[in-house]
Protein backbone atom coordinates (compact mmCIF):
# COMPACT_ATOMS: atom_id res chain seq x y z
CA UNK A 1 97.50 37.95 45.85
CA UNK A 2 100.01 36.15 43.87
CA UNK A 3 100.44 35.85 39.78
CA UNK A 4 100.78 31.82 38.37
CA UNK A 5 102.78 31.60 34.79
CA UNK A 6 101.96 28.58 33.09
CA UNK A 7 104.38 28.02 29.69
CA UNK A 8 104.45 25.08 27.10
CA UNK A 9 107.97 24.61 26.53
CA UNK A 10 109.15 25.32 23.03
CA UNK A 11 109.06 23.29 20.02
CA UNK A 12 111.24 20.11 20.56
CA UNK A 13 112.54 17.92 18.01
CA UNK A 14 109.72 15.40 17.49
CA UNK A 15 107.17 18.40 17.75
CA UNK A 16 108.99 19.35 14.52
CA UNK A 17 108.71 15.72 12.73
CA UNK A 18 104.89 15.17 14.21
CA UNK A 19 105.90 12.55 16.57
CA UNK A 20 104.20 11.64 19.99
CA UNK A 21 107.08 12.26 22.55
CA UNK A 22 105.67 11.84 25.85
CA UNK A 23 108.37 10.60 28.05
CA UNK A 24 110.94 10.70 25.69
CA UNK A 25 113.78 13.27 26.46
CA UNK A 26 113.97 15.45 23.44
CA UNK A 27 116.14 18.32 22.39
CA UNK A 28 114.14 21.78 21.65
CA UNK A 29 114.98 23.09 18.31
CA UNK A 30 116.35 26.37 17.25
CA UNK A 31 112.89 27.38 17.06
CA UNK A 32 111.96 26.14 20.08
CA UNK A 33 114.51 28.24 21.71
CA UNK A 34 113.47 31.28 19.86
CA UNK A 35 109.57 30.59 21.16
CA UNK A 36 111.44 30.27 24.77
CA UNK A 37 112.78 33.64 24.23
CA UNK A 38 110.16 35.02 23.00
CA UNK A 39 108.09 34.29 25.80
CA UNK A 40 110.35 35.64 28.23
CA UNK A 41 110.07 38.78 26.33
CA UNK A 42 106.12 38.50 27.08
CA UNK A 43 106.85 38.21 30.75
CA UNK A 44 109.43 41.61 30.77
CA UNK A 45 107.18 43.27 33.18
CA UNK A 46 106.54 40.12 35.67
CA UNK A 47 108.39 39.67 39.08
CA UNK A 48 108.81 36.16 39.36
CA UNK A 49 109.72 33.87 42.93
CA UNK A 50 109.63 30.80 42.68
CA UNK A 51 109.88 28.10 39.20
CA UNK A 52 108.54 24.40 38.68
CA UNK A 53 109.41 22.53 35.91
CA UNK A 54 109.74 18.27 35.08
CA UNK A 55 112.31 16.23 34.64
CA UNK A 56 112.17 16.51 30.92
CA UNK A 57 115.20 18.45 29.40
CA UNK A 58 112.80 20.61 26.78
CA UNK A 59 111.13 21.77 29.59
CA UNK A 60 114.04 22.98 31.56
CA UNK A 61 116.01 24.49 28.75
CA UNK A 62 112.91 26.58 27.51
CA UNK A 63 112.78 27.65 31.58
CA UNK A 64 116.57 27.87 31.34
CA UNK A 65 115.82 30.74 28.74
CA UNK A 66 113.14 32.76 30.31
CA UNK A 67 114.36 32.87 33.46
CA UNK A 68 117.87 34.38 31.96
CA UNK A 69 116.26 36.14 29.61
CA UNK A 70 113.82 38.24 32.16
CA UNK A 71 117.07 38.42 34.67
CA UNK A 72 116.11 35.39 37.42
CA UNK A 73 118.00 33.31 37.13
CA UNK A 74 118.48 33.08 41.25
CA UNK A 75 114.72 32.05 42.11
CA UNK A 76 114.57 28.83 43.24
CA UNK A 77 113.69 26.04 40.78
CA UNK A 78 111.98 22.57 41.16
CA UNK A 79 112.22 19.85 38.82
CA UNK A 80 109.75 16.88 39.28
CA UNK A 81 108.42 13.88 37.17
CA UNK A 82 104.78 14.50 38.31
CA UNK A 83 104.47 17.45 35.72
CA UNK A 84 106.68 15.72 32.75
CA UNK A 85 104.10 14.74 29.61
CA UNK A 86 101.88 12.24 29.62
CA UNK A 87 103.35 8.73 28.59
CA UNK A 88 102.22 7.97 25.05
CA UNK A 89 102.87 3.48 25.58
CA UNK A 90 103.22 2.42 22.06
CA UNK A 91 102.39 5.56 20.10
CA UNK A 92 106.03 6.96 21.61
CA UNK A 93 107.95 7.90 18.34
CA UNK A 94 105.31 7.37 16.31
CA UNK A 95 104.50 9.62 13.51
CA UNK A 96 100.79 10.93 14.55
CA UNK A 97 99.53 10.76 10.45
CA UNK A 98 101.36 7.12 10.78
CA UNK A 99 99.76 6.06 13.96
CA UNK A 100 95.96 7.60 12.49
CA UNK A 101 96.35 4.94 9.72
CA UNK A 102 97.81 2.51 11.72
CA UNK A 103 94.25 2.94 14.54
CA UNK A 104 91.82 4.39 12.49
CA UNK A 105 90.11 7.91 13.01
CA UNK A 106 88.04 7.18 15.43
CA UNK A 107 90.55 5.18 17.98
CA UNK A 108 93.51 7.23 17.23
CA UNK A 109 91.13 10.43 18.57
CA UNK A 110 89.96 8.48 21.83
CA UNK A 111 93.91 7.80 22.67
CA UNK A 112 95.21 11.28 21.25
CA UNK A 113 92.14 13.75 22.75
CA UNK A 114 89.59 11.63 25.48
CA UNK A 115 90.00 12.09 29.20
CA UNK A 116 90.21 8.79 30.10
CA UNK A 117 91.43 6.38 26.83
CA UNK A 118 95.05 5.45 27.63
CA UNK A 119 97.01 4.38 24.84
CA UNK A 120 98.55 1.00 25.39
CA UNK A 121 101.23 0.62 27.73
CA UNK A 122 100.32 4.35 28.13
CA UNK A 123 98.42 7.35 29.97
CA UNK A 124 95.27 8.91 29.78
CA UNK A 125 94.92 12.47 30.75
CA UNK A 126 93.16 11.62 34.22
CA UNK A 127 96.24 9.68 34.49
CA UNK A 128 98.01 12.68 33.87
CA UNK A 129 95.96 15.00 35.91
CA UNK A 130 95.90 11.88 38.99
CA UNK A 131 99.72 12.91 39.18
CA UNK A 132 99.81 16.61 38.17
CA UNK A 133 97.47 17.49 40.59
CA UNK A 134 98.82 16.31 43.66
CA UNK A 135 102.16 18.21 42.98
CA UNK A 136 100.23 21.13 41.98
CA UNK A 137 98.51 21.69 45.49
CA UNK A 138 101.17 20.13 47.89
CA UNK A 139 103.86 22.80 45.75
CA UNK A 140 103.37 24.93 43.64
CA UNK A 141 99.65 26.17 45.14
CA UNK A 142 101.64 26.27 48.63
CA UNK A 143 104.43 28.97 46.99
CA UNK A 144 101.33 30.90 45.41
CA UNK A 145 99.54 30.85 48.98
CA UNK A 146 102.92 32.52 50.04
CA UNK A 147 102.56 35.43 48.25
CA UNK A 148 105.13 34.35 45.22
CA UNK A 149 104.89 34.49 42.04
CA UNK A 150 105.23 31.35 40.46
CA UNK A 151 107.00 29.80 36.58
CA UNK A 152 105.72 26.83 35.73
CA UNK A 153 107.33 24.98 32.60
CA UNK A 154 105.72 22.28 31.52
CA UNK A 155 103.96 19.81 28.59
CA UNK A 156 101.23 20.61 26.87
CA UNK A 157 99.24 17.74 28.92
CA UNK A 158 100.14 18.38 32.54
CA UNK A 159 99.46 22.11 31.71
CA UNK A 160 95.94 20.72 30.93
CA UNK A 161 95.53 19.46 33.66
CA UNK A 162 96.72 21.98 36.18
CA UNK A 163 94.39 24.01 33.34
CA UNK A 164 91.17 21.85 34.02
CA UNK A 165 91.93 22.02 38.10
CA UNK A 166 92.03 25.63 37.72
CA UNK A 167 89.04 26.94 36.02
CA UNK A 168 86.95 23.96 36.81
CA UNK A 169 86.61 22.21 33.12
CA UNK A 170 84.38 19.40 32.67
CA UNK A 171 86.22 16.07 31.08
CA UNK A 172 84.29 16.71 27.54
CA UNK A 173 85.34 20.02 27.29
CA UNK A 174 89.32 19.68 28.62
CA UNK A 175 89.87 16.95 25.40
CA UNK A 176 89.99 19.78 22.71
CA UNK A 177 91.63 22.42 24.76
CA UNK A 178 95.02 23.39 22.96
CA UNK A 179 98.05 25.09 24.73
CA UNK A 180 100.69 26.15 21.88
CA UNK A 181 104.50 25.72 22.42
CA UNK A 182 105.73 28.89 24.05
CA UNK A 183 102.45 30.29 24.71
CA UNK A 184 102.00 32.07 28.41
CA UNK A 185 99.29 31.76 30.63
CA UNK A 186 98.98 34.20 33.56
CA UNK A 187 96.51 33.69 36.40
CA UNK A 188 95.93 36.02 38.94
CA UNK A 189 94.87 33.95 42.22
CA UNK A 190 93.59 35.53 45.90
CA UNK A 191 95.09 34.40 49.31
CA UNK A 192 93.26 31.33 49.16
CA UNK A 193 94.53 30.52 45.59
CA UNK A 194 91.15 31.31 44.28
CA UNK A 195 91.77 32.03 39.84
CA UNK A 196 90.79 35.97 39.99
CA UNK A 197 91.84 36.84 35.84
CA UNK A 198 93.31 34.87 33.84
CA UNK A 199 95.47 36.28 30.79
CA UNK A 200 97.02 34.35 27.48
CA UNK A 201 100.26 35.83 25.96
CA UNK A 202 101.08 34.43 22.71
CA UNK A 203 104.01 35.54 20.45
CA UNK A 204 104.83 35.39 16.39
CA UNK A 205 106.77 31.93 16.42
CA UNK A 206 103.49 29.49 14.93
């Protein structure tokens, strides 16, 4: 039996200005840090092992914090591309009220929430997941098949889909799930890395 922690990382820069970030390499902001530490002061009573994280500095720096914060900052930690956000093509930068008059309700939706509408130049999420996934099972599922316990910091769309992959959501129903910044999700998985429970910590930072 081993525990998965899945965390958002904290509110970055452009999350503050409504801006679609995607690969861009953002700054969190001081309330972005405090949402980091907050977190970690969810996960007091957690042993962790092993961390994952992308390549994306708000994603590190909101690990950064939890893993000082809930003293481990020795565990081993793995930063790859395959669980950065999904790449937003043209909409990068864009302010998202901007880019919904720019498209028009209805397209603006399709490239913001469908599973398989990439934005041009873009992802999709199923692009997303086609990469997340991979790294998921050849990694981080091989650490939680271990017997560790196991951080993973992340975006708010490769958490969906390591999300979807976990509790088996259909395409429809994956496009309006939300994951807030700083928010913890806690699986419990069996020996086979079979979801057992699954828990949501949030804290006060909204």
């Amino acid at each position: 039996m081993s525990y998965l922690i899945l965390v958002r990382h904290g509110q970055s820069e452009w999350n503050l200005l409504n801006q679609f970030t995607g690969f861009t390499d953002v700054e969190l902001t001081e309330q972005g840090k405090l949402e980091a530490k907050a977190a970690a002061g969810l996960l007091k009573d957690m042993v962790l092992h092993k961390a994952h994280t992308s390549d994306l500095k708000r994603a590190q720096h909101t690990l950064d914090i939890i893993l000082e914060e809930t003293n481990h900052t020795h565990i081993p930690v793995k930063k790859d591309p395959a669980i950065k956000e999904r790449h937003y093509g043209e909409l990068t930068g864009m302010n998202k009220d901007e880019a919904k008059t720019k498209f028009g309700d209805e397209l603006f939706l399709k490239y913001r929430r469908s599973w398989d509408v990439a934005p041009p130049k873009g992802e999709s999420l199923k692009d997303t997941y086609n990469r997340a996934i991979p790294y998921f099972e050849q990694e981080i599922l091989t650490d939680l098949k271990a017997g560790h316990n196991v951080i993973v910091a992340a975006h708010g769309n490769s958490l969906r889909a390591i999300i979807k992959h976990l509790e088996d959501i259909t395409d429809d129903e994956i496009c309006n799930y939300e994951i807030g910044t700083g928010v913890i999700y806690i699986y419990k998985l069996d020996d086979d890395g079979k979801v057992i429970s699954k828990e949501i910590r949030n804290h006060e930072y909204k």
